[in-house]
Protein backbone atom coordinates (compact mmCIF):
# COMPACT_ATOMS: atom_id res chain seq x y z
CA UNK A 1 164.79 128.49 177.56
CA UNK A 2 163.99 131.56 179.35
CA UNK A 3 160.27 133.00 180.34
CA UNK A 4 160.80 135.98 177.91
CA UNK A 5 162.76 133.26 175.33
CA UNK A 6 158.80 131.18 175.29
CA UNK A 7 157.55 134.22 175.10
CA UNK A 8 159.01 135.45 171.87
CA UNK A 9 158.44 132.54 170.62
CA UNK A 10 155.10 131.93 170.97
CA UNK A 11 154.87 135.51 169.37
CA UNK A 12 157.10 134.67 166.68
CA UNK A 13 154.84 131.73 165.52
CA UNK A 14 151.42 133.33 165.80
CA UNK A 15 152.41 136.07 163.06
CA UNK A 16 154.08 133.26 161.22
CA UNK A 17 150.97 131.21 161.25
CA UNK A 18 148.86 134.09 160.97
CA UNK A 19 150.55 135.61 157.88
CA UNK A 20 150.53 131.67 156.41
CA UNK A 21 146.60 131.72 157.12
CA UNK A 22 146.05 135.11 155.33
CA UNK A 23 148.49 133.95 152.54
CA UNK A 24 145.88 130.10 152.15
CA UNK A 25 143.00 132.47 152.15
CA UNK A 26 143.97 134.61 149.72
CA UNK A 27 145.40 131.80 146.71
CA UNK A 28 141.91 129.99 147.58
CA UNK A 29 139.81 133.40 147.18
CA UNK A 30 142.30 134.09 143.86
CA UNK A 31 141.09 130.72 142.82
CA UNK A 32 139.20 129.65 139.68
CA UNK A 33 136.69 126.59 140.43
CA UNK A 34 137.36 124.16 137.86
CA UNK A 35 133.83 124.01 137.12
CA UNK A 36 131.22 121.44 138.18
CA UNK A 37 129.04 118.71 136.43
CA UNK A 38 125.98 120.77 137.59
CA UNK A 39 127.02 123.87 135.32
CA UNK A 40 126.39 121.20 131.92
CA UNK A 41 123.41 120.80 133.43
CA UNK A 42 121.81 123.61 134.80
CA UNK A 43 119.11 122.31 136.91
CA UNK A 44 115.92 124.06 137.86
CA UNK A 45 116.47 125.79 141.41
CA UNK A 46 114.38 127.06 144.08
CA UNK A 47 115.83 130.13 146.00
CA UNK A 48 113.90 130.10 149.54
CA UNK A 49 114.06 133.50 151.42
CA UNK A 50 113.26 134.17 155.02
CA UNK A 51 112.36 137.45 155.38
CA UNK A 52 111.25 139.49 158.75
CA UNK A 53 110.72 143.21 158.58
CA UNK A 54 112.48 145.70 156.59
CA UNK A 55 115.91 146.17 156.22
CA UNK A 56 117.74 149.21 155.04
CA UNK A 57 118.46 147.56 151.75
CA UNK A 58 115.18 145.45 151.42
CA UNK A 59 114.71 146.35 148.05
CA UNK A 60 117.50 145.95 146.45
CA UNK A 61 119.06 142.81 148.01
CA UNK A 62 115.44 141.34 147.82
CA UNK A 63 115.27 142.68 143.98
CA UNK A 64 118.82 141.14 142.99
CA UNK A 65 117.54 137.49 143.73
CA UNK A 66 114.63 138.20 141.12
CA UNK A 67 117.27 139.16 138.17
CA UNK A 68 119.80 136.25 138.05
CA UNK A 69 121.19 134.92 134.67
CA UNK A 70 119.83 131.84 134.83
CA UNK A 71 117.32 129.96 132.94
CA UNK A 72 115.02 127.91 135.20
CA UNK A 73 114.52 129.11 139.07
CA UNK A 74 112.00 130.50 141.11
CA UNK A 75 111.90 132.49 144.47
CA UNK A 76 109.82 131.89 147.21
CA UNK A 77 109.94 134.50 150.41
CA UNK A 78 108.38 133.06 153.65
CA UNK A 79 107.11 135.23 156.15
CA UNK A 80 106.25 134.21 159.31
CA UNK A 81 103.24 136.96 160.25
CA UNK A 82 101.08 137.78 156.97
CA UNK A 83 101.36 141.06 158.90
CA UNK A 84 104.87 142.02 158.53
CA UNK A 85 105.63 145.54 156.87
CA UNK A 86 107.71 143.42 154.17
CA UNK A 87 104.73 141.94 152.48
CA UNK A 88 103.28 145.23 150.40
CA UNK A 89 107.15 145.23 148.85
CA UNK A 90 106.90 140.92 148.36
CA UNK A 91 103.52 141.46 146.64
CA UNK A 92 104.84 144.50 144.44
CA UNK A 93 107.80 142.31 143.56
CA UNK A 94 105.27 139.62 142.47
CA UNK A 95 103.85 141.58 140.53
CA UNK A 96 106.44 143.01 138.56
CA UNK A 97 108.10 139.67 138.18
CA UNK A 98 105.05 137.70 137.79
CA UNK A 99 103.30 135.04 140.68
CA UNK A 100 104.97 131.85 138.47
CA UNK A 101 108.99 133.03 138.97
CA UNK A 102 108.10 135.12 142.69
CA UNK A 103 105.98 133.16 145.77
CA UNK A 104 104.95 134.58 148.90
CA UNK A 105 104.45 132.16 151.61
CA UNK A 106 103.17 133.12 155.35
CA UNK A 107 103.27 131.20 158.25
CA UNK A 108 105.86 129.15 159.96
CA UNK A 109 106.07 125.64 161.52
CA UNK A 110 107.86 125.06 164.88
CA UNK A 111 110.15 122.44 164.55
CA UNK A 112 113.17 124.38 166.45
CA UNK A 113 113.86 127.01 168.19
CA UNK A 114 115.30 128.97 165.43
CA UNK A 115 112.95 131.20 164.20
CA UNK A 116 114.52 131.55 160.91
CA UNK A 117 114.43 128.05 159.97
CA UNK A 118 110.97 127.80 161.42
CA UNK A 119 109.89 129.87 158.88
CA UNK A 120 111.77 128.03 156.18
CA UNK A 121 109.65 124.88 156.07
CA UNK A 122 106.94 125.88 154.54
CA UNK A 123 109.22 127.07 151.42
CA UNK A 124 111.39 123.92 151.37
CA UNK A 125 108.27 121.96 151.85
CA UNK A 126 106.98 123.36 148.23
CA UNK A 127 110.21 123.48 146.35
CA UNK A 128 109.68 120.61 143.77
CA UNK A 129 113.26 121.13 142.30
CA UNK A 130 116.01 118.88 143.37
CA UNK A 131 118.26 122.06 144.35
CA UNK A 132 117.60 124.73 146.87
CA UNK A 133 119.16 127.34 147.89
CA UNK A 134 118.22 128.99 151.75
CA UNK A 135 119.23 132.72 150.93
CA UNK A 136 119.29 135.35 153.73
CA UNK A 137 117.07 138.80 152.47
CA UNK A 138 120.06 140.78 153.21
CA UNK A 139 122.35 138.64 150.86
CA UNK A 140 123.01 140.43 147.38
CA UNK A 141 122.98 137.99 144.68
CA UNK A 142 125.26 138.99 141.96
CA UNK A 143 123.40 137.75 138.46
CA UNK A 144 125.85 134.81 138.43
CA UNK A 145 124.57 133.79 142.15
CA UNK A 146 123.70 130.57 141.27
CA UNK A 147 126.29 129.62 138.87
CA UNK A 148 128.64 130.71 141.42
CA UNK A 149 127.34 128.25 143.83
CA UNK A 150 127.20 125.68 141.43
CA UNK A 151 130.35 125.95 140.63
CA UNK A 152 132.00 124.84 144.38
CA UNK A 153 129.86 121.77 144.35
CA UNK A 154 132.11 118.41 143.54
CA UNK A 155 131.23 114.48 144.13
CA UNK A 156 132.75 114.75 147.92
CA UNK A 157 130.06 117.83 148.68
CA UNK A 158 127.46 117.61 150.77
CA UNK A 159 126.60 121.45 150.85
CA UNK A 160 127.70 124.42 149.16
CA UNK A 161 127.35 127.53 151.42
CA UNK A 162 128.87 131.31 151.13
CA UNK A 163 129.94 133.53 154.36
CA UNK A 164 128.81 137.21 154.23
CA UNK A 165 131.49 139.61 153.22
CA UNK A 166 130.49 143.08 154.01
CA UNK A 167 130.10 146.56 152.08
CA UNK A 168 128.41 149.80 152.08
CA UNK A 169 129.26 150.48 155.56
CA UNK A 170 127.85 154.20 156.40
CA UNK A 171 130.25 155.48 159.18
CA UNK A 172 133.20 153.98 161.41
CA UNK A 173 130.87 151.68 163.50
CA UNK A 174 129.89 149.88 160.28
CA UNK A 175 133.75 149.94 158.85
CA UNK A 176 134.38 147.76 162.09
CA UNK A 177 131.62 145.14 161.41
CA UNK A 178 133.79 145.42 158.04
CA UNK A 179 136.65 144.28 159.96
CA UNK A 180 134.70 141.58 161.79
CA UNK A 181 133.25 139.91 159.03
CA UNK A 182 135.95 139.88 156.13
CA UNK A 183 139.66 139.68 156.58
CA UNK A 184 138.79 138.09 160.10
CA UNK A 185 136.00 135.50 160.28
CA UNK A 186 135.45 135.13 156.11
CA UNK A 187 139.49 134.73 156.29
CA UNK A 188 139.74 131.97 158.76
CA UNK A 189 136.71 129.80 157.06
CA UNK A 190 138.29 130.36 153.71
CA UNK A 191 141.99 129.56 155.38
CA UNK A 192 140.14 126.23 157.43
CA UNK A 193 137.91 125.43 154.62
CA UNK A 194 141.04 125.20 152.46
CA UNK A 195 142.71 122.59 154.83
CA UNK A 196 139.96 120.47 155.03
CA UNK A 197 137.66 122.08 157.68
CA UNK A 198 134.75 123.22 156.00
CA UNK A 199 131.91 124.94 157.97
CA UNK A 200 128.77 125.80 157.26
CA UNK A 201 127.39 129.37 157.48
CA UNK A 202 123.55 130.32 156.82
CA UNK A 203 123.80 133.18 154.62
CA UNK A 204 123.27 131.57 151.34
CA UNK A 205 123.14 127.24 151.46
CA UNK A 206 122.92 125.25 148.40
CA UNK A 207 121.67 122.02 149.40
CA UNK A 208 120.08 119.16 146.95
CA UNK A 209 117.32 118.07 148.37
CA UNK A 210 117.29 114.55 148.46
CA UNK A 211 120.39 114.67 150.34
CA UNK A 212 118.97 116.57 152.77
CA UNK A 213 115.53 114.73 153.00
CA UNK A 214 116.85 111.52 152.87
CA UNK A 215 119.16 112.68 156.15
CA UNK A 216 116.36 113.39 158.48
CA UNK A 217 114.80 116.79 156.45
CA UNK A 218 114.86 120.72 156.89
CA UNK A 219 113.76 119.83 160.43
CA UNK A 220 117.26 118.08 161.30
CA UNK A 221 118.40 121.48 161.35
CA UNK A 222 116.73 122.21 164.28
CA UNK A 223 119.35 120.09 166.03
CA UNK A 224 121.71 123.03 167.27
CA UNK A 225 120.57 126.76 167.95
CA UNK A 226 122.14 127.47 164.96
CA UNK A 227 121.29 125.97 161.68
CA UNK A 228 125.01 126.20 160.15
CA UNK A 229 126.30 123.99 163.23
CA UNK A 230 123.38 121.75 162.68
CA UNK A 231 124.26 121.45 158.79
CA UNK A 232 128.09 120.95 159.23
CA UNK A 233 127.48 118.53 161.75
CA UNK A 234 124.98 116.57 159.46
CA UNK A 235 127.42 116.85 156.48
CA UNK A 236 130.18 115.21 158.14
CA UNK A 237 128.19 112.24 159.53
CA UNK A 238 126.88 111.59 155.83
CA UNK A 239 130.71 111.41 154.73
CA UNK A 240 130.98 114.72 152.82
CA UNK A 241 132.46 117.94 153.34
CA UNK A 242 131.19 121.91 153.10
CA UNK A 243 132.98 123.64 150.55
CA UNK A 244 132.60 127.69 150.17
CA UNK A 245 131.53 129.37 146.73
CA UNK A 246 134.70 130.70 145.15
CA UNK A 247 134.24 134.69 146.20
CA UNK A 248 131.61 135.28 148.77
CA UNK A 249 128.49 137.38 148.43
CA UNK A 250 128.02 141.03 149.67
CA UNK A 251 126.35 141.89 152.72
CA UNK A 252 125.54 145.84 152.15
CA UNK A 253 125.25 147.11 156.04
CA UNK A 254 124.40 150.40 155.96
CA UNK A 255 124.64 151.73 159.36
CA UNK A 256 125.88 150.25 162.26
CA UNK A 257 126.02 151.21 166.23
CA UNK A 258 128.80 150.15 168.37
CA UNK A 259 126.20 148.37 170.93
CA UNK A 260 124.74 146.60 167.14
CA UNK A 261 128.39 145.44 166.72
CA UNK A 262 129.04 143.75 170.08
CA UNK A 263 125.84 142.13 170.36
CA UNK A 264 126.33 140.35 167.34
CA UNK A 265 129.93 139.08 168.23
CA UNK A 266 128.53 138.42 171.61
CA UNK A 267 125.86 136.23 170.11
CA UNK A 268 127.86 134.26 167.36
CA UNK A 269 130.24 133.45 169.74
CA UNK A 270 128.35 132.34 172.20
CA UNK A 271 126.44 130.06 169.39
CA UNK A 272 130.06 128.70 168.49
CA UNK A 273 130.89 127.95 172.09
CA UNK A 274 128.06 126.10 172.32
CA UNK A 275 128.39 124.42 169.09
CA UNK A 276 131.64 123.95 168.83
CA UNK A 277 133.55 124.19 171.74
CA UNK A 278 136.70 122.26 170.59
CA UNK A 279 137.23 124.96 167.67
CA UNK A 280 135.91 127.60 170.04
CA UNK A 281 138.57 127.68 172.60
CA UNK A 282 141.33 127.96 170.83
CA UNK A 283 139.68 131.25 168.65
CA UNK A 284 141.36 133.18 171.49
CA UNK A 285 145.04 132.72 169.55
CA UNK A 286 143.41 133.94 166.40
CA UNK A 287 143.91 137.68 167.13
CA UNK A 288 147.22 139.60 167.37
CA UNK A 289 146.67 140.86 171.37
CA UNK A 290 147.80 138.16 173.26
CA UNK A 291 151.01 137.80 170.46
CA UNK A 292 151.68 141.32 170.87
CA UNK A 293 151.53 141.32 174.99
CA UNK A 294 154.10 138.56 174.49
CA UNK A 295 156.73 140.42 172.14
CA UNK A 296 156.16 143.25 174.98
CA UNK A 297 157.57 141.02 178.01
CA UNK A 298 159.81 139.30 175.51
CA UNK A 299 161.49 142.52 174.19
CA UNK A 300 164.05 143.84 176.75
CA UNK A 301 165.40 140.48 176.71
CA UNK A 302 166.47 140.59 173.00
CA UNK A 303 167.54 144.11 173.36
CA UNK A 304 164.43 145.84 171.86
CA UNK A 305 162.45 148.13 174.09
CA UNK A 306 158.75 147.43 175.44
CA UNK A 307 157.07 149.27 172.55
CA UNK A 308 158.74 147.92 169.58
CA UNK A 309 158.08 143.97 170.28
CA UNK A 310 154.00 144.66 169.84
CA UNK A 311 154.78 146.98 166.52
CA UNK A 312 157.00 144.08 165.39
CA UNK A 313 153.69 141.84 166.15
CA UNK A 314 150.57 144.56 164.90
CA UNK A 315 152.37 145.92 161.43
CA UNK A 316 153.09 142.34 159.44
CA UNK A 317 149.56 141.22 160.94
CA UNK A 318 147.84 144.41 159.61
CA UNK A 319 149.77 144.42 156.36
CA UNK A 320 148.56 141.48 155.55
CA UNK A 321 144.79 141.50 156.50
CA UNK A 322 144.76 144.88 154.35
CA UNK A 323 146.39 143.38 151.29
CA UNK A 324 144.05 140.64 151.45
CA UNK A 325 141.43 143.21 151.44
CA UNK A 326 142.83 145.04 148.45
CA UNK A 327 143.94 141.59 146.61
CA UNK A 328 139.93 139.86 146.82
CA UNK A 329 138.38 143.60 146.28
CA UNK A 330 137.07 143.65 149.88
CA UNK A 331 136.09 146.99 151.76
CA UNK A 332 138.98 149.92 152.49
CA UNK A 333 138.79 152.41 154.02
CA UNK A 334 142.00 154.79 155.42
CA UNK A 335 139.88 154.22 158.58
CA UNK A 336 140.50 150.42 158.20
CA UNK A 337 143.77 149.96 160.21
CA UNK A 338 141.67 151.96 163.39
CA UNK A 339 139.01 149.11 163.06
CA UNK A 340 140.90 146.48 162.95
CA UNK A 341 142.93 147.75 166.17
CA UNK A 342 139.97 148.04 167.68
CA UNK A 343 138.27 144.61 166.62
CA UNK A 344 141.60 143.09 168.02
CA UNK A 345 140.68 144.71 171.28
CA UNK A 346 137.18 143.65 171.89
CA UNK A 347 137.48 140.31 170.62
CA UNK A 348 138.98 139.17 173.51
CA UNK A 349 135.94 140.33 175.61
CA UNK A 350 133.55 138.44 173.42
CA UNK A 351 135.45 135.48 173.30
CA UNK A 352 135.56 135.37 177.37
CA UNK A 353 131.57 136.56 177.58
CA UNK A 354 130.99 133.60 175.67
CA UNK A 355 132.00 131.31 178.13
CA UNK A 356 130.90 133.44 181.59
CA UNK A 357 127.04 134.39 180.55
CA UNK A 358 125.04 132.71 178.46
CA UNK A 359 122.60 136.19 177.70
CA UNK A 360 122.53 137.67 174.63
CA UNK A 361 120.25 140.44 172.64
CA UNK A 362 118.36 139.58 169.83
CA UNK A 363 116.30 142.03 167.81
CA UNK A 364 116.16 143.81 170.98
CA UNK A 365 115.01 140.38 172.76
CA UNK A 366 117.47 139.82 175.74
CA UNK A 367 117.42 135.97 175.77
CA UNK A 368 119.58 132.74 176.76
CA UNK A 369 121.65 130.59 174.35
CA UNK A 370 123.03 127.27 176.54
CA UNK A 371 123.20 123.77 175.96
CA UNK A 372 120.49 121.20 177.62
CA UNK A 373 121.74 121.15 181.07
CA UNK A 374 123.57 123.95 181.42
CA UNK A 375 122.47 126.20 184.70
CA UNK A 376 120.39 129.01 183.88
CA UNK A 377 122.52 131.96 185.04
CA UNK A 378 119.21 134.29 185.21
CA UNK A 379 116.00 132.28 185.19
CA UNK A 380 114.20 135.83 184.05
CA UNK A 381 115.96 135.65 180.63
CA UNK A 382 114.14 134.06 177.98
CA UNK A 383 116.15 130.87 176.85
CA UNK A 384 117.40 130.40 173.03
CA UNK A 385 117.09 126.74 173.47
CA UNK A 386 114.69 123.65 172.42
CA UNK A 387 111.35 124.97 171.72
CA UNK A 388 110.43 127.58 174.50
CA UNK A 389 110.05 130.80 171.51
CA UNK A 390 106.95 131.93 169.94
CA UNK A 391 106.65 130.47 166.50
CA UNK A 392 107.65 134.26 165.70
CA UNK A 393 110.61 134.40 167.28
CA UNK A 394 109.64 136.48 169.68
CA UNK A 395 110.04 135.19 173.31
């Protein structure tokens, strides 16, 4: 077979497996969880919350945890600095809801480097319940957010977690984090999650906790940078497997710069490189670029011109991703198919930046993520790595 014959093929099977990926995603999304021994039940629950600063949707994602449909849980919000500007809205929320359903804990312990799940030991270190859930404060719970959870977890399930899906976007910059998060990243973990490949992501994390203590503690999580590797990682040894809640929880984003964007990318992937390099690599054949350079050089040989091979590629890919969208009641826009164009361009960029620099920004911090023994590629840079943060998270 010819260069351009390879070539066409290879392009051929990416939309093929790309359109069979959007089609798994969207029958598991569709899905109805059969339901779950812990529903008959209904256990007490402890939603932890990590919360730093305010947000432009404090209230109301912080609010929605405090007004679920469900008869026994409480809420405890752990702040690292008893000075942070979210504590007057914690202690008004305490008082509405009353100090026995709403807790405010301050201070964190440094058993990572993570400053999140620094200051989430204190919290899971008070839950008495045998079920806690680590909630992000931007996540907003639905009033079934715990059923919903509940409802994924089976006899083979080590942790129930949810990826963010996100809404509310407030201009184009946002509509592209859109892009990002849902019928990209949310798709593949539904699509992999579906064939057996299950990760973790720290959004929202129902764990039970004797699992969890009994497999080294909250503090085990400290093992990666990033406590979703260091959770999927732990699940598998123990023999069980992450399963995702049935339809993922809303992220409301508000608004977004382009420079917000990339640095987040930047940043994940670089923590998935790290993490998991094996499934790392290959992310690169996820997007429709390198497909659609190949149907370009492949064209002329099968008689089509330069232009039509990528359109051949871009409008089956696109169709899909936006009917996935519109089938799972996702975010669209008319300005969608612009976003996702230009996702498909950058993501290339981040993908390679993830394996040439090891820098990153974080809450303004410019800081390293690497693995022990990796060289430091600019010993100025603060390093994300085993214990060299503040127990703030500030470098």
């Amino acid at each position: 077979m010819s260069l351009a014959g390879w070539a066409g093929l290879f392009a051929a099977l990416a939309v093929a497996t790309n359109l069979l990926c959007q089609a798994i995603a969207f029958v598991r999304l569709r899905r109805k969880d059969a339901g779950s021994a812990l529903l008959d039940e209904l256990p007490p629950v402890t939603i932890v919350r990590p919360v730093r600063g305010i947000e432009a949707f404090s209230r109301e994602t912080l609010t929605s945890g405090l007004t679920l449909d469900y008869p026994d849980y409480q809420t405890s919000f752990c702040v690292a600095d008893a000075d942070d500007p979210i504590v007057p809205l914690i202690e008004e929320l305490i008082g509405r809801y009353g100090s026995d359903r709403v807790h405010l804990i301050t201070g964190d312990v440094a058993v990572s480097a993570n400053p999140k799940l620094n200051n989430c030991v204190k919290g899971w270190e008070a839950a008495t319940s045998e079920w806690v859930i680590l909630a992000d404060s931007n996540v907003l719970m639905p009033r079934d957010y715990i059923q919903r959870l509940m409802a994924s977890w089976r006899p083979d399930t080590g942790l129930v977690c949810s990826t963010p899906v996100g809404s509310r976007p407030q201009g184009f910059w946002a509509e592209l984090e859109c892009a990002f998060l849902n019928t990209f990243q949310a798709r593949w973990q539904y699509a992999g999650e579906a064939c057996g490949f299950g990760f973790a992501q720290g959004k929202s994390m129902l764990w039970n906790k004797p699992f969890l203590d009994a497999n080294g503690g909250i503090a085990v999580l400290g093992e990666e940078i990033a406590e979703d590797a260091a959770a999927t990682k732990l699940v598998r040894r123990a023999g069980k497997h992450v399963h995702l809640v049935g339809q993922p929880f809303e992220q409301p984003l508000g608004e977004r710069s382009l420079y917000d964007v990339v640095q987040r990318q930047f940043r994940w992937a670089r923590l998935r490189r790290v993490t998991f390099l094996p499934f790392f690599a290959p992310e690169i054949l996820s997007g429709p670029l390198l497909p659609a350079l190949a149907a370009a050089f492949a064209g002329p040989a099968f008689g089509l011109s330069a232009w039509l091979g990528p359109v051949l590629v871009l409008l089956p890919w696109y169709v899909a991703e936006i009917g996935l969208a519109y089938g799972v009641g996702w975010y669209l826009s008319w300005r969608m198919p612009f976003a996702l164009l230009l996702r498909d361009l950058i993501f290339p960029c981040v993908w390679g930046y993830a394996f040439i620099a090891g820098e990153v920004s974080w809450r303004g911090n410019s800081m390293k993520i690497r693995t022990d023994g990796e060289d430091e590629l600019n010993a100025s840079a603060p390093t994300l790595s085993p214990a060299n943060l503040r127990s703030d998270g500030r470098p």
